[in-house]
Protein backbone atom coordinates (compact mmCIF):
# COMPACT_ATOMS: atom_id res chain seq x y z
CA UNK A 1 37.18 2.86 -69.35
CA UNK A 2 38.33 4.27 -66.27
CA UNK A 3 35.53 6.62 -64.20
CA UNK A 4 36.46 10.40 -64.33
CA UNK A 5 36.30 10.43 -60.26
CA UNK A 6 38.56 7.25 -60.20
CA UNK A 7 42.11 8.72 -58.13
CA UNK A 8 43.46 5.05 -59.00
CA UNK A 9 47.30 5.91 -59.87
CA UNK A 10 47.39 9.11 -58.01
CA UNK A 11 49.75 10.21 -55.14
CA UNK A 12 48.19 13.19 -53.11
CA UNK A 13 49.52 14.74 -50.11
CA UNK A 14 47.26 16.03 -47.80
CA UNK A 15 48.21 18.60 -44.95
CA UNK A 16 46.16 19.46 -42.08
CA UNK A 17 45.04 15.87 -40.83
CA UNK A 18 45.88 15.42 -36.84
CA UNK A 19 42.33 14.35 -35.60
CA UNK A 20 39.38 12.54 -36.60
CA UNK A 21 36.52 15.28 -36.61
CA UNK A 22 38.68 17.93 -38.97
CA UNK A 23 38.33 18.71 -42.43
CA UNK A 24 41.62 16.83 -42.85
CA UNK A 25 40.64 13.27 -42.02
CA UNK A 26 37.48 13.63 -44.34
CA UNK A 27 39.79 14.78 -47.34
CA UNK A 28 41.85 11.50 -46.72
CA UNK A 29 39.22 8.88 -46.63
CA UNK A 30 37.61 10.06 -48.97
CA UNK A 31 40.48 10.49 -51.73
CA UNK A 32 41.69 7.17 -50.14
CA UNK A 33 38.07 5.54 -51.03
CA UNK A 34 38.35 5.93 -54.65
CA UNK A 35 41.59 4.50 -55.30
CA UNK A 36 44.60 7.37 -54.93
CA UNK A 37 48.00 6.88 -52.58
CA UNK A 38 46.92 9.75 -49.64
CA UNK A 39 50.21 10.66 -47.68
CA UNK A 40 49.20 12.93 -45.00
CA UNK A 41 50.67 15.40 -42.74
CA UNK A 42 49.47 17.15 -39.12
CA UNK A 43 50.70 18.58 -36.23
CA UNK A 44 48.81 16.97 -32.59
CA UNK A 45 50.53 19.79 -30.92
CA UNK A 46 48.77 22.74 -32.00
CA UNK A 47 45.31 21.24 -32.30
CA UNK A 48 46.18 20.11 -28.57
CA UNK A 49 47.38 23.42 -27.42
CA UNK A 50 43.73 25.00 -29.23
CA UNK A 51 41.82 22.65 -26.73
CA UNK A 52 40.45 20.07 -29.21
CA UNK A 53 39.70 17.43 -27.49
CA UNK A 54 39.81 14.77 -30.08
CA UNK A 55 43.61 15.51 -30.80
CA UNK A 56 45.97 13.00 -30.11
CA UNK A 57 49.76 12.36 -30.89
CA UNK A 58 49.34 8.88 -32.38
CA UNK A 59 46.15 10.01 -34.48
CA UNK A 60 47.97 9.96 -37.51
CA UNK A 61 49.58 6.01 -37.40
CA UNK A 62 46.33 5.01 -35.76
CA UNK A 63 44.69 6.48 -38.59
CA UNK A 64 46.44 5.07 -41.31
CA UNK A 65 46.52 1.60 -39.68
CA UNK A 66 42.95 2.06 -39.83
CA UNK A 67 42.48 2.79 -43.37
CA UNK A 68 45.28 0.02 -44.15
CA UNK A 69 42.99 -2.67 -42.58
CA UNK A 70 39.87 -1.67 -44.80
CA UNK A 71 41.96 -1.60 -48.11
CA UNK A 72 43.01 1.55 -48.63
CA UNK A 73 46.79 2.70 -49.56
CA UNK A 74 47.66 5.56 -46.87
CA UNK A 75 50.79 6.58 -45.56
CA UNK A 76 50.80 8.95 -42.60
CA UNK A 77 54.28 11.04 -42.16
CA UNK A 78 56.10 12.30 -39.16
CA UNK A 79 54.40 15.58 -37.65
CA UNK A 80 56.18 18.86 -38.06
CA UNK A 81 56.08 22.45 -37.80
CA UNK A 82 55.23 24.06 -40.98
CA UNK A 83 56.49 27.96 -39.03
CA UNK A 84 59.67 26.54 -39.13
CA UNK A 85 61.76 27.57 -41.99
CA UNK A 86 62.55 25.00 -44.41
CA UNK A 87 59.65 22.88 -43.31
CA UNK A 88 57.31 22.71 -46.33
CA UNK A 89 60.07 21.64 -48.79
CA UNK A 90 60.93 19.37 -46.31
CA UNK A 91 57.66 17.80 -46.21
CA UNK A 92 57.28 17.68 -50.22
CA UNK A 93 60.77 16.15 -50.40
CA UNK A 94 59.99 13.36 -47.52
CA UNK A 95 56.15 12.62 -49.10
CA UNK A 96 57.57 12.66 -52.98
CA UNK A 97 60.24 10.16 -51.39
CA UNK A 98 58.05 8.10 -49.85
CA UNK A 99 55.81 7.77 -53.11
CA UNK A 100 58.39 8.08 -55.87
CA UNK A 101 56.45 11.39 -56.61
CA UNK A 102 53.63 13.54 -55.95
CA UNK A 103 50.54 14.87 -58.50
CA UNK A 104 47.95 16.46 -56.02
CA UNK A 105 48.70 18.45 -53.78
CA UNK A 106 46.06 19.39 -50.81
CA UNK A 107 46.85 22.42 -48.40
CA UNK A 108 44.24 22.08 -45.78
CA UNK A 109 46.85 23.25 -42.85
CA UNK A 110 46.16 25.89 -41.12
CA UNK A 111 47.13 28.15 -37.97
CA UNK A 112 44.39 30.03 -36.86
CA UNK A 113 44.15 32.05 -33.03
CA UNK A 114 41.78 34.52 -32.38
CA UNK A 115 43.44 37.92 -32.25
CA UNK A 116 40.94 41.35 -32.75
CA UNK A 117 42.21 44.55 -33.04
CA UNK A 118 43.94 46.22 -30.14
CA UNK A 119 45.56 42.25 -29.63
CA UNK A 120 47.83 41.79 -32.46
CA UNK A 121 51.83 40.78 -31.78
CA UNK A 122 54.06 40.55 -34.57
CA UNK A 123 55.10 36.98 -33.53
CA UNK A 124 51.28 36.48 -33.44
CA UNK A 125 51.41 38.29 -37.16
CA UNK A 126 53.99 36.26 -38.36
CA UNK A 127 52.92 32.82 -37.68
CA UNK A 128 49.68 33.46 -39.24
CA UNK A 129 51.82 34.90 -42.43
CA UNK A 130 54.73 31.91 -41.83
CA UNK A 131 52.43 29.12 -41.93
CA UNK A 132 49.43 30.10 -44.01
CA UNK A 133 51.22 31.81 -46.93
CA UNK A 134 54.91 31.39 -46.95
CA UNK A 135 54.69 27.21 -46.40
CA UNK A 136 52.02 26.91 -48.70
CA UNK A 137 54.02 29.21 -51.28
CA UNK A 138 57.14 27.01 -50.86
CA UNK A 139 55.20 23.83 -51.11
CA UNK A 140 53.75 24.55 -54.27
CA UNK A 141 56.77 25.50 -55.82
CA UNK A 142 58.76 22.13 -54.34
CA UNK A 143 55.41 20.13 -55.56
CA UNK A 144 56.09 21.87 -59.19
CA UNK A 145 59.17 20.72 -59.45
CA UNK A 146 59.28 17.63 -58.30
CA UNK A 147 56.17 16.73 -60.90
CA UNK A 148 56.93 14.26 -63.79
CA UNK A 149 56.46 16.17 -67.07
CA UNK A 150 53.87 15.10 -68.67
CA UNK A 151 51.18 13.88 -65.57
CA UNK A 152 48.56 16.17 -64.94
CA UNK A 153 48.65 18.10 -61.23
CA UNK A 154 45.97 19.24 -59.58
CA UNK A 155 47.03 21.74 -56.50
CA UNK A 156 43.54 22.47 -53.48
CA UNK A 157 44.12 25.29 -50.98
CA UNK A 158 41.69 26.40 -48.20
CA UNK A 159 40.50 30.01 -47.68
CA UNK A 160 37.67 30.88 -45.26
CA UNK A 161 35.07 33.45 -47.13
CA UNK A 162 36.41 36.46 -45.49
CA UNK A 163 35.88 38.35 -48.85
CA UNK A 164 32.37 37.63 -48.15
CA UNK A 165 32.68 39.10 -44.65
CA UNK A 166 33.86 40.45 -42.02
CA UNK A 167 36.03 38.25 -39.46
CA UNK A 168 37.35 40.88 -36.70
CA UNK A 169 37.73 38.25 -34.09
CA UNK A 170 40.57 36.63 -36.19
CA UNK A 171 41.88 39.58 -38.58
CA UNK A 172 45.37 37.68 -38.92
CA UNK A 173 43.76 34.42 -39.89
CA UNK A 174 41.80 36.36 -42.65
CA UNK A 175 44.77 38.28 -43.47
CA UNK A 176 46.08 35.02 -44.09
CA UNK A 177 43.94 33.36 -46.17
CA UNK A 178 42.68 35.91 -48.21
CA UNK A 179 46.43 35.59 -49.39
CA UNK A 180 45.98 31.87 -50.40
CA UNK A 181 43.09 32.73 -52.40
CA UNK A 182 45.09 35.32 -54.62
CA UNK A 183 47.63 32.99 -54.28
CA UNK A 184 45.34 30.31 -56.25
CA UNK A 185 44.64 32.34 -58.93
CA UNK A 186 48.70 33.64 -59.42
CA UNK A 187 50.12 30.36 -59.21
CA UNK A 188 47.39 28.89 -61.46
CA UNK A 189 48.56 31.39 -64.47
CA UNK A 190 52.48 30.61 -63.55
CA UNK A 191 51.83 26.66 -63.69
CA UNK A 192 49.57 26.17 -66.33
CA UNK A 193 52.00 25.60 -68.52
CA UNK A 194 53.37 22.58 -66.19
CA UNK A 195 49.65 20.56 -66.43
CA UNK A 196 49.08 22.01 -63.03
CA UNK A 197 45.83 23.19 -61.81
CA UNK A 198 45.48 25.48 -58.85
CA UNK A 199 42.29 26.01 -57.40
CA UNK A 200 41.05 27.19 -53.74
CA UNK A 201 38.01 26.16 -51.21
CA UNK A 202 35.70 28.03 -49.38
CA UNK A 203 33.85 25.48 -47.27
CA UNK A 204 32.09 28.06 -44.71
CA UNK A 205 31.59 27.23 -41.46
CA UNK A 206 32.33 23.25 -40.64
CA UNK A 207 31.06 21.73 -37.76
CA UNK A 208 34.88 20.30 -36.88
CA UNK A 209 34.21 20.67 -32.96
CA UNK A 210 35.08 24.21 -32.49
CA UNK A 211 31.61 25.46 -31.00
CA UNK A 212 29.52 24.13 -29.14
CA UNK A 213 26.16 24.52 -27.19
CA UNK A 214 24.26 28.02 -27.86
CA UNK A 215 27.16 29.68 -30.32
CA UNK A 216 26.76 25.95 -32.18
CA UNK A 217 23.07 26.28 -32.57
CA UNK A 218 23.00 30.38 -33.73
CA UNK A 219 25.40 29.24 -36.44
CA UNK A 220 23.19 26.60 -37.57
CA UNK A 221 20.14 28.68 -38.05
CA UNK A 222 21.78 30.67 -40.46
CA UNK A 223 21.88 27.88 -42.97
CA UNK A 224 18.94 27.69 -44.98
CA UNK A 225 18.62 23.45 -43.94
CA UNK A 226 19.42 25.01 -40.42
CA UNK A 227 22.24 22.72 -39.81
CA UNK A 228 25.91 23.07 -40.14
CA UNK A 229 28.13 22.34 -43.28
CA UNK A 230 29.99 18.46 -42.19
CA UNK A 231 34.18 17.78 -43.05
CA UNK A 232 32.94 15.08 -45.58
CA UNK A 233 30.95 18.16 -47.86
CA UNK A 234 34.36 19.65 -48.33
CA UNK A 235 35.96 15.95 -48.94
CA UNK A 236 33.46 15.69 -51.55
CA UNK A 237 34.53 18.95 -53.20
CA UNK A 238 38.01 17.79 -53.08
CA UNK A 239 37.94 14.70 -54.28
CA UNK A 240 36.34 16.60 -57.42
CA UNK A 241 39.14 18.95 -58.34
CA UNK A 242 41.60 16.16 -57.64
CA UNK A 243 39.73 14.23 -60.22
CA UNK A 244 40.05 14.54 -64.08
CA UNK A 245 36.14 16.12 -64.26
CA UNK A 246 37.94 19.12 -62.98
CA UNK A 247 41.23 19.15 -65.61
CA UNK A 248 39.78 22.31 -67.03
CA UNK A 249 39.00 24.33 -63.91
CA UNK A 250 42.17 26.25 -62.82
CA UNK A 251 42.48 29.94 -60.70
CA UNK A 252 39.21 29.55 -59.04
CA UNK A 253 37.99 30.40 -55.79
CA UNK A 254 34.99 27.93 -54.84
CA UNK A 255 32.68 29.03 -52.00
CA UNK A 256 30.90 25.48 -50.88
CA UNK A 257 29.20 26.84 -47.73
CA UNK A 258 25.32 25.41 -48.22
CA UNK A 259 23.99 29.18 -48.48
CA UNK A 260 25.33 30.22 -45.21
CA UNK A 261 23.78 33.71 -44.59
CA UNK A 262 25.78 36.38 -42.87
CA UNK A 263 24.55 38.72 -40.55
């Protein structure tokens, strides 16, 4: 009998993966680890042009040929710009292509600049909106129709707990996201009657190499374990609703964030 958490048989994309410390790389091993076809997806440039200094242009084939060499069936595809129009479907087309077809879907991308009030452009506006929200929206609908009838789909998308609180350094960003997590829940209802389960992540703050030194250790202490939440917790979270434990959870918004307290 095969184990619920088994992936064996299933083709996921995975978005968001362009360096090893992010959320992104975690998702892939781990789905990777336990048997599913991960194609993944990333863009070097913007993590570069954010100042992380793990990004690199040839993370993503050094990154598969990794995985390759310890058994694992991983596919990374060419980086592209998810603002630019066209560019999700694009990407669903070219990873359903490269697999024969897709039945998970993970959304981890994400464009994210700190912008308070006072600082806001509308090009500034509208990438947040472009990339967040109108690629992930065209996405799902490409991934929905390029399904088989008949196999169960399981769709992940990230928010970031700003229903929880306030996030005035990066209003855009939460503007953003607290889209995808309505999204979830509208696009669960409209596909449920394709097999498709939509469901959304909260993973709090992740220690993925954004802060550092005093601002890293003030975050820390405001988890009860007084350490920070690591990319593999939200792998782990993944990897359940990609599995079949999770074929009757749909329209949720899951916070996983280790009872982060906010201030």
């Amino acid at each position: 009998m095969q184990q619920l958490q088994d992936l064996t048989g299933r083709n996921i994309l995975v978005t968001g993966v362009s360096r090893p410390g992010g959320i992104g790389a975690a998702i892939v091993r781990r789905l990777a680890e336990y048997g599913a076809r991960v194609l993944f997806h990333g863009s070097a440039d913007y993590d570069q042009a954010m100042g992380y200094a793990d990004a690199s242009r040839t993370f993503g084939t050094d990154f598969a040929e990794t995985l390759r060499k310890e058994g694992m069936n991983v596919t990374a595809l060419a980086p592209s710009d998810l603002y630019r129009p066209g560019a999700g479907e694009e990407l669903i087309d070219l990873a359903a292509g490269e697999a024969g077809y897709l039945d998970g879907l993970v959304l981890n991308h994400a464009y994210s600049t700190g912008s308070s009030l006072g600082q806001w452009t509308e090009d500034d506006i509208d990438r947040h909106l472009r990339v967040n929200v109108l690629a992930t929206m065209m996405m799902i609908q490409a991934f929905a129709g390029q399904k088989p009838e008949g196999l169960r789909g399981s769709v992940t998308l990230f928010t970031s707990g700003q229903d929880l609180g306030p996030m005035t350094g990066e209003i855009p960003y939460a503007v953003s996201k607290a889209a995808e997590a309505n999204l979830s829940r509208q696009a669960a209802a409209a596909l449920a009657c394709q097999n498709i389960q939509v469901n959304c992540v909260n993973p709090g703050p992740t220690d993925t190499g954004y802060l550092s030194g005093e601002a890293h250790a003030q975050v820390a202490q405001a988890f009860p374990l007084g350490k920070w939440g690591m990319p593999k917790d939200a792998a782990r979270l993944v990897h359940f609703l990609q599995s079949e434990e999770a074929r009757w959870i749909t329209g949720q918004v899951i916070s996983s964030e280790g009872g982060f307290q906010r201030g």
